[in-house]
N, C-alpha and C. Protein backbone atom coordinates (compact mmCIF):
# COMPACT_ATOMS: atom_id res chain seq x y z
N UNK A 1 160.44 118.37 247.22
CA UNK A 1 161.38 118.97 248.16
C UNK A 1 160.82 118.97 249.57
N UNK A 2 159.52 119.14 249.57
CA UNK A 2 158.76 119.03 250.92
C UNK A 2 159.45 117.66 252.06
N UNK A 3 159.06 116.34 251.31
CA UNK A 3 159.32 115.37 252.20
C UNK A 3 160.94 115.53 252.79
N UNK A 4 161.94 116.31 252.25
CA UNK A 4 163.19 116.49 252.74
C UNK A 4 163.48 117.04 254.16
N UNK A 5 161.88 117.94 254.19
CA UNK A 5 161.93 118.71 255.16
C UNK A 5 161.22 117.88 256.68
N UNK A 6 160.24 117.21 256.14
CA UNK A 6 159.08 117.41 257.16
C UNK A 6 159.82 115.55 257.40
N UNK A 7 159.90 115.20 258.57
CA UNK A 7 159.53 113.56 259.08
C UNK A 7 158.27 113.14 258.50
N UNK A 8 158.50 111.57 258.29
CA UNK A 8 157.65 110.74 257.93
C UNK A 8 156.53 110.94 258.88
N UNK A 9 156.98 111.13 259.61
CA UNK A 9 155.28 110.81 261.03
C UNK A 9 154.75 112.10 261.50
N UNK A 10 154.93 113.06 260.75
CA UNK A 10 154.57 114.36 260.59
C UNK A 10 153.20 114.82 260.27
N UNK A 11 152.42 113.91 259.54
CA UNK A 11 151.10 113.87 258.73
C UNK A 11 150.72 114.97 258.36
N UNK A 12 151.50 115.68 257.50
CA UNK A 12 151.15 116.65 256.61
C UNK A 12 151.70 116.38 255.09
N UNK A 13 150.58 116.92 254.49
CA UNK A 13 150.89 116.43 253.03
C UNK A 13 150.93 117.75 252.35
N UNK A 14 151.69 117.57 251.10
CA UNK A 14 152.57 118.80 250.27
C UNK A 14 151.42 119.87 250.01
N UNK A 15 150.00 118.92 249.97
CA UNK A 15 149.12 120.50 249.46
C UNK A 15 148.69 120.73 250.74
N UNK A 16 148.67 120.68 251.82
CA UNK A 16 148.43 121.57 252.78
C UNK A 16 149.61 122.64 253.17
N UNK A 17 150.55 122.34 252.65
CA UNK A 17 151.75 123.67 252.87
C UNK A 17 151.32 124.74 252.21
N UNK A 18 151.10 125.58 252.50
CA UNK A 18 151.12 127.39 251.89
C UNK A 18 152.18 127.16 250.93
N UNK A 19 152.26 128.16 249.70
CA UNK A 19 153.36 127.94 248.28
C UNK A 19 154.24 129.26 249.35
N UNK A 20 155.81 129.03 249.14
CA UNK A 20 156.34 130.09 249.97
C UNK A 20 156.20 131.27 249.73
N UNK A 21 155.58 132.04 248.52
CA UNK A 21 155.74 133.18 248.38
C UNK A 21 154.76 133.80 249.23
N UNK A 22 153.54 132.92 249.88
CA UNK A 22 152.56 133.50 250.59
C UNK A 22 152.61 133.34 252.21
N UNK A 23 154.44 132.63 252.66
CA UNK A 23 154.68 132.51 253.74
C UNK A 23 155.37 133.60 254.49
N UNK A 24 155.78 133.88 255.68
CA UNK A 24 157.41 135.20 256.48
C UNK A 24 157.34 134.38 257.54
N UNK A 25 158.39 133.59 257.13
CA UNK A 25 159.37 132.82 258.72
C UNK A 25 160.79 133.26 258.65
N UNK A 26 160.55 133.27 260.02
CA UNK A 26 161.93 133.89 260.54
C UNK A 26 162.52 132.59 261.15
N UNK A 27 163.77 131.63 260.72
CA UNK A 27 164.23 130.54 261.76
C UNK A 27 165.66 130.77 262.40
N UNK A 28 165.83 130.47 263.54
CA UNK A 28 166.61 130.18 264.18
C UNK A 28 167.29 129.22 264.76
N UNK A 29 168.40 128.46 263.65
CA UNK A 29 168.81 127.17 264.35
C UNK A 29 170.52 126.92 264.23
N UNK A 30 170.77 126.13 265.11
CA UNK A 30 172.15 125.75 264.78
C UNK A 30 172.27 124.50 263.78
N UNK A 31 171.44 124.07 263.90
CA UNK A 31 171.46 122.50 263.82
C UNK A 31 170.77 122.06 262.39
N UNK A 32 170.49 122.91 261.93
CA UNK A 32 170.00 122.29 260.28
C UNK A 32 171.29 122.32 259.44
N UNK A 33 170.61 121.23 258.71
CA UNK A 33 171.80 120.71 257.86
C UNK A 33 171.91 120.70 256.56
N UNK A 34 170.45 121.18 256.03
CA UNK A 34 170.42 122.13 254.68
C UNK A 34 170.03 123.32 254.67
N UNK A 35 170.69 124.22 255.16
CA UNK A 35 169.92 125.24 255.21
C UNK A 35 169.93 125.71 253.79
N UNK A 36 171.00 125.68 253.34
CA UNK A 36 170.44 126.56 251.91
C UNK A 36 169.42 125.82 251.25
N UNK A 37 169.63 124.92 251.04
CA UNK A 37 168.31 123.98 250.34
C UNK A 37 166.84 124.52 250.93
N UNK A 38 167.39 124.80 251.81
CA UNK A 38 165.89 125.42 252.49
C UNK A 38 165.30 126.60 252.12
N UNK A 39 166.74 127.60 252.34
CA UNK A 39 166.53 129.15 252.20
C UNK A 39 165.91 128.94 250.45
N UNK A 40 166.65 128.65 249.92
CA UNK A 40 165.99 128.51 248.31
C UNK A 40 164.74 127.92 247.70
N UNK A 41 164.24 127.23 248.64
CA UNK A 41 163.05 126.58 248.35
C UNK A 41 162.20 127.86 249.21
N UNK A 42 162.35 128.20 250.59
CA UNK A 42 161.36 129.15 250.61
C UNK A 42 161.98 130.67 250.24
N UNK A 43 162.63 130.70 248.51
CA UNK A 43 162.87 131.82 248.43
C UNK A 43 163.28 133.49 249.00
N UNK A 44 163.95 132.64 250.14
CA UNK A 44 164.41 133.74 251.29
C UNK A 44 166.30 133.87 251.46
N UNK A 45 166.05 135.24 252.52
CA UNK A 45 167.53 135.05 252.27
C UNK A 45 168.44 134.30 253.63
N UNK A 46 169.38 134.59 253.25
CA UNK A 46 170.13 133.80 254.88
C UNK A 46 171.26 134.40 255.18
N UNK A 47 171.05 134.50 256.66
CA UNK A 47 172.05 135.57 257.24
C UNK A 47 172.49 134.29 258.48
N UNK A 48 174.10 134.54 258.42
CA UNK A 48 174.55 133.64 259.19
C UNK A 48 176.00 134.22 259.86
N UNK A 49 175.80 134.20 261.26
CA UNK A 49 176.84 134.88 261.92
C UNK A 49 177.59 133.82 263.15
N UNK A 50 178.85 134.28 263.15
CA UNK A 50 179.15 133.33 264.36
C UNK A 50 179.27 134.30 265.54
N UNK A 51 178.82 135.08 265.86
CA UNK A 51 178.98 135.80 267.02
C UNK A 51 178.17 134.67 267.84
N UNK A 52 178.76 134.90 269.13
CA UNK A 52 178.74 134.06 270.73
C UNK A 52 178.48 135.31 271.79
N UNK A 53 176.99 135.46 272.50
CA UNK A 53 177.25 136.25 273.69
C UNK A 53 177.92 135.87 274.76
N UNK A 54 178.47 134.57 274.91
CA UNK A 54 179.37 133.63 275.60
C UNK A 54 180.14 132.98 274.97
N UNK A 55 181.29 132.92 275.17
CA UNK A 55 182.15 132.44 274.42
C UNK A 55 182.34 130.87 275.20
N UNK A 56 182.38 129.67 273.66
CA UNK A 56 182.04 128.60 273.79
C UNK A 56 183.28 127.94 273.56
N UNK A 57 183.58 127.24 275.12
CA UNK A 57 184.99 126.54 275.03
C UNK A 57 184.39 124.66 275.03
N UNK A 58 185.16 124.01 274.68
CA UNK A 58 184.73 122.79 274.20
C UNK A 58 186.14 121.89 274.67
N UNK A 59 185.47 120.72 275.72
CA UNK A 59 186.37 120.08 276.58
C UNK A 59 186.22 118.37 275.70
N UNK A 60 187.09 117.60 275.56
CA UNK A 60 186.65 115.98 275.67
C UNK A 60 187.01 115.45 276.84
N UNK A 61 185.90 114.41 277.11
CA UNK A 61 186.43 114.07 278.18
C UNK A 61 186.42 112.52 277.47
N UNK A 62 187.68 111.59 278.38
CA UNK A 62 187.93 109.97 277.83
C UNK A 62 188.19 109.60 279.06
N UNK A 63 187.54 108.70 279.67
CA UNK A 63 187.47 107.99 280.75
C UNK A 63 187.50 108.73 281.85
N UNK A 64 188.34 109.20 282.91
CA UNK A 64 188.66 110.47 283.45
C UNK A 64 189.10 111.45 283.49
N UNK A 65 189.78 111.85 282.05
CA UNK A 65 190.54 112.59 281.88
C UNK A 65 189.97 113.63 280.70
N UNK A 66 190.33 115.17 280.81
CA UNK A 66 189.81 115.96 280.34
C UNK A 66 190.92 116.54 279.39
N UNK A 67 190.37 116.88 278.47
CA UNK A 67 191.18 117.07 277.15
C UNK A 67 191.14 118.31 276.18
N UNK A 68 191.64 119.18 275.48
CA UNK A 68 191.13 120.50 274.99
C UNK A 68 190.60 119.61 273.59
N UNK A 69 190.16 121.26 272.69
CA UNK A 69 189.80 120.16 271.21
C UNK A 69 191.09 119.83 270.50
N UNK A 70 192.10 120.13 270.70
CA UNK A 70 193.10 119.81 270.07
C UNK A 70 194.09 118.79 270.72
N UNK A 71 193.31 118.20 271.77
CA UNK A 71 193.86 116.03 271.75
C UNK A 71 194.95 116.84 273.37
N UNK A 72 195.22 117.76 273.57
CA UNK A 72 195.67 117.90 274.96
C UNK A 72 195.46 117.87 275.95
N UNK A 73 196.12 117.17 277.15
CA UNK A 73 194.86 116.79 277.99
C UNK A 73 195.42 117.69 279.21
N UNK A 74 194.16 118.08 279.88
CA UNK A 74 194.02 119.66 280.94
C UNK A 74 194.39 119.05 282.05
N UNK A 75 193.06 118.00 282.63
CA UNK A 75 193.43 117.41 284.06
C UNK A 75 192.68 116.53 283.72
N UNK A 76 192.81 115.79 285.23
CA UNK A 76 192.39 114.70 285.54
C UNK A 76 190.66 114.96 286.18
N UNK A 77 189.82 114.07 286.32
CA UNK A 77 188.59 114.69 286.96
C UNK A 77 188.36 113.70 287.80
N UNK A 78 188.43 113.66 288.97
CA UNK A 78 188.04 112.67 290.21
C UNK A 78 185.99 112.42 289.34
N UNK A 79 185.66 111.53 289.75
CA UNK A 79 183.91 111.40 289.20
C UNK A 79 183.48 110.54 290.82
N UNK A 80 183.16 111.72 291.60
CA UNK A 80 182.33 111.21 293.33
C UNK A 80 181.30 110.34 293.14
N UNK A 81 180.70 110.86 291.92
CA UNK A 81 179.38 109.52 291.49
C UNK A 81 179.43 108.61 290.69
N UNK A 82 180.57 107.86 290.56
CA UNK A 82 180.51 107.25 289.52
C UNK A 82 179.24 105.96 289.57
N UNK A 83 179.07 105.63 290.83
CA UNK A 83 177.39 104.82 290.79
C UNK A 83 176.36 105.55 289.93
N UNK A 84 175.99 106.70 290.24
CA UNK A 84 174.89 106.99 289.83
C UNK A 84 174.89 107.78 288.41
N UNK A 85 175.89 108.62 287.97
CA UNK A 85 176.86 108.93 286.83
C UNK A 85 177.90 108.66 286.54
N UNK A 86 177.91 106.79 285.44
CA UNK A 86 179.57 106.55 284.83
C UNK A 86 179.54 108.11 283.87
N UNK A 87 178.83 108.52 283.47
CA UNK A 87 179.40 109.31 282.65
C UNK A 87 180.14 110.98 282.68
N UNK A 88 179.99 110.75 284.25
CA UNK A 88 181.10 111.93 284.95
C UNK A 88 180.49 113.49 284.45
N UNK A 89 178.63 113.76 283.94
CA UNK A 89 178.20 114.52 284.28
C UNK A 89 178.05 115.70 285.17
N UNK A 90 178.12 114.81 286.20
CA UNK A 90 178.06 115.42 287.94
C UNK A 90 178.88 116.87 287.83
N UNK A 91 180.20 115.78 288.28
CA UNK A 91 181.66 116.23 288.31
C UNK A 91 181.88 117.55 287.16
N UNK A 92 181.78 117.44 286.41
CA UNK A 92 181.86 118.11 285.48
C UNK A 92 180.95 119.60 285.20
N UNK A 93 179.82 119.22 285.60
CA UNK A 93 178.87 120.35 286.25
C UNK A 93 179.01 120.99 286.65
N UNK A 94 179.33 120.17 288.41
CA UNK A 94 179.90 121.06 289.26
C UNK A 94 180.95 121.64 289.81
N UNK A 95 181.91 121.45 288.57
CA UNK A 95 183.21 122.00 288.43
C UNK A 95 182.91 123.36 287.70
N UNK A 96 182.41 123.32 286.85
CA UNK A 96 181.75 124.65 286.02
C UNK A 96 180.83 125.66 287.10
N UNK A 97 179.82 124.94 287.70
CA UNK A 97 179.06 125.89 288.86
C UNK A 97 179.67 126.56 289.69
N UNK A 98 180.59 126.01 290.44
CA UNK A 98 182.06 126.52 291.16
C UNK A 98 182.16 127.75 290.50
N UNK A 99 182.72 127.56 289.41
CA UNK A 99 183.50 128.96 288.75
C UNK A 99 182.49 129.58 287.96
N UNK A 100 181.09 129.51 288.81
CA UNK A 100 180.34 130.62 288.03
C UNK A 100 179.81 130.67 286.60
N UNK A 101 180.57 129.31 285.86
CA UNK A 101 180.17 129.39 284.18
C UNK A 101 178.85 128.16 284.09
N UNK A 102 178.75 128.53 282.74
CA UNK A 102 177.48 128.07 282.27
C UNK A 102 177.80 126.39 281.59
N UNK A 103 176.97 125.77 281.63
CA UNK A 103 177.18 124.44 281.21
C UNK A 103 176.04 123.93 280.33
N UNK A 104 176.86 123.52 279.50
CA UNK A 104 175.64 123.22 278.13
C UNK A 104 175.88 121.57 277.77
N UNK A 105 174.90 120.56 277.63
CA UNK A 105 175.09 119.11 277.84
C UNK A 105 174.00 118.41 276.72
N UNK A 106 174.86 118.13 275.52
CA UNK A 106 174.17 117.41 274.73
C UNK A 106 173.91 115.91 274.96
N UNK A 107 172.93 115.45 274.76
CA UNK A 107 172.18 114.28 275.27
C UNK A 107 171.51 113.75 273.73
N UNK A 108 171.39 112.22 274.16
CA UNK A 108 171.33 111.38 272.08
C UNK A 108 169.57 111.08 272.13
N UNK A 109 168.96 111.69 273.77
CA UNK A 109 167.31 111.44 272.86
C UNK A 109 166.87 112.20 274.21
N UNK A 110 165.47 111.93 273.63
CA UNK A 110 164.58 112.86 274.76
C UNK A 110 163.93 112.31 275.77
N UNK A 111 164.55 111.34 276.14
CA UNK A 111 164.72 110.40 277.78
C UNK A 111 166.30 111.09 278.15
N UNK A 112 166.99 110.80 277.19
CA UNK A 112 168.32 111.07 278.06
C UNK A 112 168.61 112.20 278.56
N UNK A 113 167.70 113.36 277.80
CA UNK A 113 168.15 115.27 277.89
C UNK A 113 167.15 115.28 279.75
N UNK A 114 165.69 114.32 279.72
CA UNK A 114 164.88 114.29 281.40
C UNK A 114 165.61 113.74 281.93
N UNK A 115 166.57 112.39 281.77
CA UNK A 115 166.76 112.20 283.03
C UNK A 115 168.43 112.47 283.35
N UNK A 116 168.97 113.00 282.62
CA UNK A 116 170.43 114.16 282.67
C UNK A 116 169.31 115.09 283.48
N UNK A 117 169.03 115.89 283.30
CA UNK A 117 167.98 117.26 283.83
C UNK A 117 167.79 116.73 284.95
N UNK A 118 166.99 115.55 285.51
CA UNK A 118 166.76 115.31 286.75
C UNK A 118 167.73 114.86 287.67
N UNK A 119 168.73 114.23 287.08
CA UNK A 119 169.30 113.70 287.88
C UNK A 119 170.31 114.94 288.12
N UNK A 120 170.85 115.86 287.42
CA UNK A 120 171.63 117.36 288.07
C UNK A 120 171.06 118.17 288.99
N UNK A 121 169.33 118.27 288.89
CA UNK A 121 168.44 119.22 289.99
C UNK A 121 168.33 118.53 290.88
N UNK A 122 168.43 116.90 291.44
CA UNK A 122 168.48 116.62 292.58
C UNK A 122 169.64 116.65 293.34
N UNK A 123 171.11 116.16 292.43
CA UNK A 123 171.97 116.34 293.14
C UNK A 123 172.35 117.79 293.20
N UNK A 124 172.35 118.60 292.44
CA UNK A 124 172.70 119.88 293.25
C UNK A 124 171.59 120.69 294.31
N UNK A 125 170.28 120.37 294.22
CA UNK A 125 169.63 120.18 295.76
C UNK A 125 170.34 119.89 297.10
N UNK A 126 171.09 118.94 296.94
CA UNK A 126 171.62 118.35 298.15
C UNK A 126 173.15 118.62 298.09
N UNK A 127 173.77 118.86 297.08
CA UNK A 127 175.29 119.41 296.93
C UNK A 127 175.42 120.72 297.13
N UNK A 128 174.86 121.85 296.60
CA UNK A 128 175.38 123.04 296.36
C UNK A 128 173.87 123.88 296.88
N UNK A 129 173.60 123.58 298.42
CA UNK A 129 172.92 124.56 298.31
C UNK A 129 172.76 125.85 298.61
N UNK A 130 173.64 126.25 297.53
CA UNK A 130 173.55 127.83 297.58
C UNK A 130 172.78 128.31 296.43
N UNK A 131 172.33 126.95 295.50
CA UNK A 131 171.35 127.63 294.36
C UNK A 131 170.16 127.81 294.56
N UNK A 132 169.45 127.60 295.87
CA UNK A 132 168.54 127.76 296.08
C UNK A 132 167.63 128.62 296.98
N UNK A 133 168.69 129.79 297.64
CA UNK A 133 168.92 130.43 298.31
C UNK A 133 168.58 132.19 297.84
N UNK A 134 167.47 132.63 298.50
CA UNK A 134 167.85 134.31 298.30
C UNK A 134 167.30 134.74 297.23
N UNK A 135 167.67 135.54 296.28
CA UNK A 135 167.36 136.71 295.12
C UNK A 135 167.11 135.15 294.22
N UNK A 136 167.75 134.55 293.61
CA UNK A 136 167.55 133.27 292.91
C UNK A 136 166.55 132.61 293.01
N UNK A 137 166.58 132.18 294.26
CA UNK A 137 165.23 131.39 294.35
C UNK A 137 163.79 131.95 294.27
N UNK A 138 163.94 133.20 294.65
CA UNK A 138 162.78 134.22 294.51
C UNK A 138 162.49 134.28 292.81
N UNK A 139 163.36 135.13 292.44
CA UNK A 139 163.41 134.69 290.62
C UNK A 139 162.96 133.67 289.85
N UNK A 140 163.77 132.60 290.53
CA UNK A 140 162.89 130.94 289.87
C UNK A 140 161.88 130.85 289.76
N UNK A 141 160.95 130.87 291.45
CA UNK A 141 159.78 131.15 291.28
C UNK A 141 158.93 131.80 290.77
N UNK A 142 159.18 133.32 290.37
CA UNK A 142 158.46 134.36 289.64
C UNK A 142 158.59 133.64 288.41
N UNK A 143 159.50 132.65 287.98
CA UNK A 143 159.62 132.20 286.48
C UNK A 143 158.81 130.95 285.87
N UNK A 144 158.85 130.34 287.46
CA UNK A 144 157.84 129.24 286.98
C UNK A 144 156.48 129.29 286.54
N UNK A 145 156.34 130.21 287.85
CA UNK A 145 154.56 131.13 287.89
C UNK A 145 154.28 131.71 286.40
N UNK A 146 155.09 132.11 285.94
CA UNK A 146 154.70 133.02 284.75
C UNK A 146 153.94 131.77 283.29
N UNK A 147 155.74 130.97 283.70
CA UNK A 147 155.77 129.82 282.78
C UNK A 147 154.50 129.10 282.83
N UNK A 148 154.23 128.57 283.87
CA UNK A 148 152.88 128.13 284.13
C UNK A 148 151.13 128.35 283.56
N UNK A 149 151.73 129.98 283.92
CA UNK A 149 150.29 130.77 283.23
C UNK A 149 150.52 131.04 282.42
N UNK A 150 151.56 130.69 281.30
CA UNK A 150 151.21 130.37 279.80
C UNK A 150 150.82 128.89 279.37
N UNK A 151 151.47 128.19 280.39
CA UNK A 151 151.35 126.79 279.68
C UNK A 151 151.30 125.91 280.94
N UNK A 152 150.03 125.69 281.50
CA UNK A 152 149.66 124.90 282.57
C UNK A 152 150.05 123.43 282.58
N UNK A 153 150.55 122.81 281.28
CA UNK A 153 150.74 121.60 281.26
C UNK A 153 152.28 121.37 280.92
N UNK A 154 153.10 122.23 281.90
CA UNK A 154 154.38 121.97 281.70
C UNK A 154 155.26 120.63 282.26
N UNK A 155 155.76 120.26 281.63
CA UNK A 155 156.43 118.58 282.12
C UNK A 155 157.07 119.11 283.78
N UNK A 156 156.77 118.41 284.15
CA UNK A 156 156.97 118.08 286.11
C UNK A 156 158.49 118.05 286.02
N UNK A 157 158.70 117.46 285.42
CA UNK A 157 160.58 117.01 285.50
C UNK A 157 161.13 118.14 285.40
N UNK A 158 161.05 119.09 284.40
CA UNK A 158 161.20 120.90 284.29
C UNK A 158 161.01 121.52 284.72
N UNK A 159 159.23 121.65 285.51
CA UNK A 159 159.01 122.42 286.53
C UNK A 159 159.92 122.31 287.64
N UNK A 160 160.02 121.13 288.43
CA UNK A 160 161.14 120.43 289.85
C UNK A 160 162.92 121.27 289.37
N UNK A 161 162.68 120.97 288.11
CA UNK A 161 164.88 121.60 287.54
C UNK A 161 164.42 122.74 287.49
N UNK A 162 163.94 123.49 287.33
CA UNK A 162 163.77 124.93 286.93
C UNK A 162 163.97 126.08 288.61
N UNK A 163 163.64 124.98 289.13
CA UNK A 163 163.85 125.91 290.84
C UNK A 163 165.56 125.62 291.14
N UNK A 164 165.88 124.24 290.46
CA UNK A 164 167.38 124.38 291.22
C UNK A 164 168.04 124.65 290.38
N UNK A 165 167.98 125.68 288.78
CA UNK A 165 168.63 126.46 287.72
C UNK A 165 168.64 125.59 287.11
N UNK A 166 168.45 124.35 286.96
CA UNK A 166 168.58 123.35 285.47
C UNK A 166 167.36 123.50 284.59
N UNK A 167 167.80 123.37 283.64
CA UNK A 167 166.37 123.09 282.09
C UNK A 167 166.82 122.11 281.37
N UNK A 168 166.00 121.95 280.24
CA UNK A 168 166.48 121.02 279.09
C UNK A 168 165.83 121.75 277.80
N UNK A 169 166.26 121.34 277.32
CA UNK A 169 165.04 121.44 275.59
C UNK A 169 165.74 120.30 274.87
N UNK A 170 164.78 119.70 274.46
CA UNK A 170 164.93 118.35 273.02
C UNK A 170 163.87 118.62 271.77
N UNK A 171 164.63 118.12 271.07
CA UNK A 171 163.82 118.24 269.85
C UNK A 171 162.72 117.43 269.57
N UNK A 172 162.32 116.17 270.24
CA UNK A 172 161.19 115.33 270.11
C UNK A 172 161.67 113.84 270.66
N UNK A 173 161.88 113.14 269.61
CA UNK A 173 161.94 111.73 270.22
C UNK A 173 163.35 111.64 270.67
């Protein structure tokens, strides 16, 4: 059951795992796809809730045009960058920043989640700068500093997004 869990390029082998009864993990994910297979192998229980401290609205977008999940389409989206984003990122961003909401942007590897990340903290550098301004920017900084003096070897591309409110997290490759 082990190899189900762990990647091939993982280099851990089944007898170096602790037997679960001598393990206490606590996980937190959206994204597993056996969880019970899991919960039962490490003999634990599973608690699963859909509560949202933000409530999560979900747009498609097809060529320029923006769509609810149920195939209706909202508006149209002008894309100012389409040189530097065909994929109407930008636009879409900073249509959400406007109105104050939060924007969440799944990306298919961990080049695409850095350079989505970089390429939003430079252009809103030079688009919107009001994120960099005042009580915020003061904050950022107290956040990096901290971040830092836990973990001095934080990726540059994160450190640079982290002052103009962007992050990322990926799972590996």
């Amino acid at each position: 059951m082990f190899k189900s869990f762990c990647p091939a390029h993982c280099n851990i082998s089944e007898n170096e795992i602790p037997s679960p009864q001598f393990m206490q993990l606590i996980a937190l994910s959206a994204t597993i796809g056996n969880i019970e297979l899991l919960s039962q192998w490490f003999h634990a229980s599973l608690y699963r809730t859909s509560f949202r401290p933000v409530p999560l609205v979900e747009y498609i977008q097809a060529g320029n045009s923006i769509y609810d999940k149920m195939g209706r389409k909202i508006r149209d989206q002008v894309n100012n960058y389409s040189k530097t984003d065909p994929d109407n990122i930008l636009a879409l961003s900073f249509d959400a920043i406007r109105k104050n909401q939060q924007v969440l942007i799944f990306c298919p590897s961990r080049l695409s989640c850095q350079l989505t990340c970089q390429m939003l903290s430079e252009t809103i550098c030079k688009d919107i700068s009001m994120t960099t301004q005042g009580d915020s920017l003061t904050a950022r900084k107290v956040f990096i500093e901290k971040l830092l003096s836990t973990n001095p070897e934080i990726d540059p591309i994160l450190q640079g997004s982290l002052l103009q409110g962007v992050a990322y997290h990926h799972a590996g490759e």
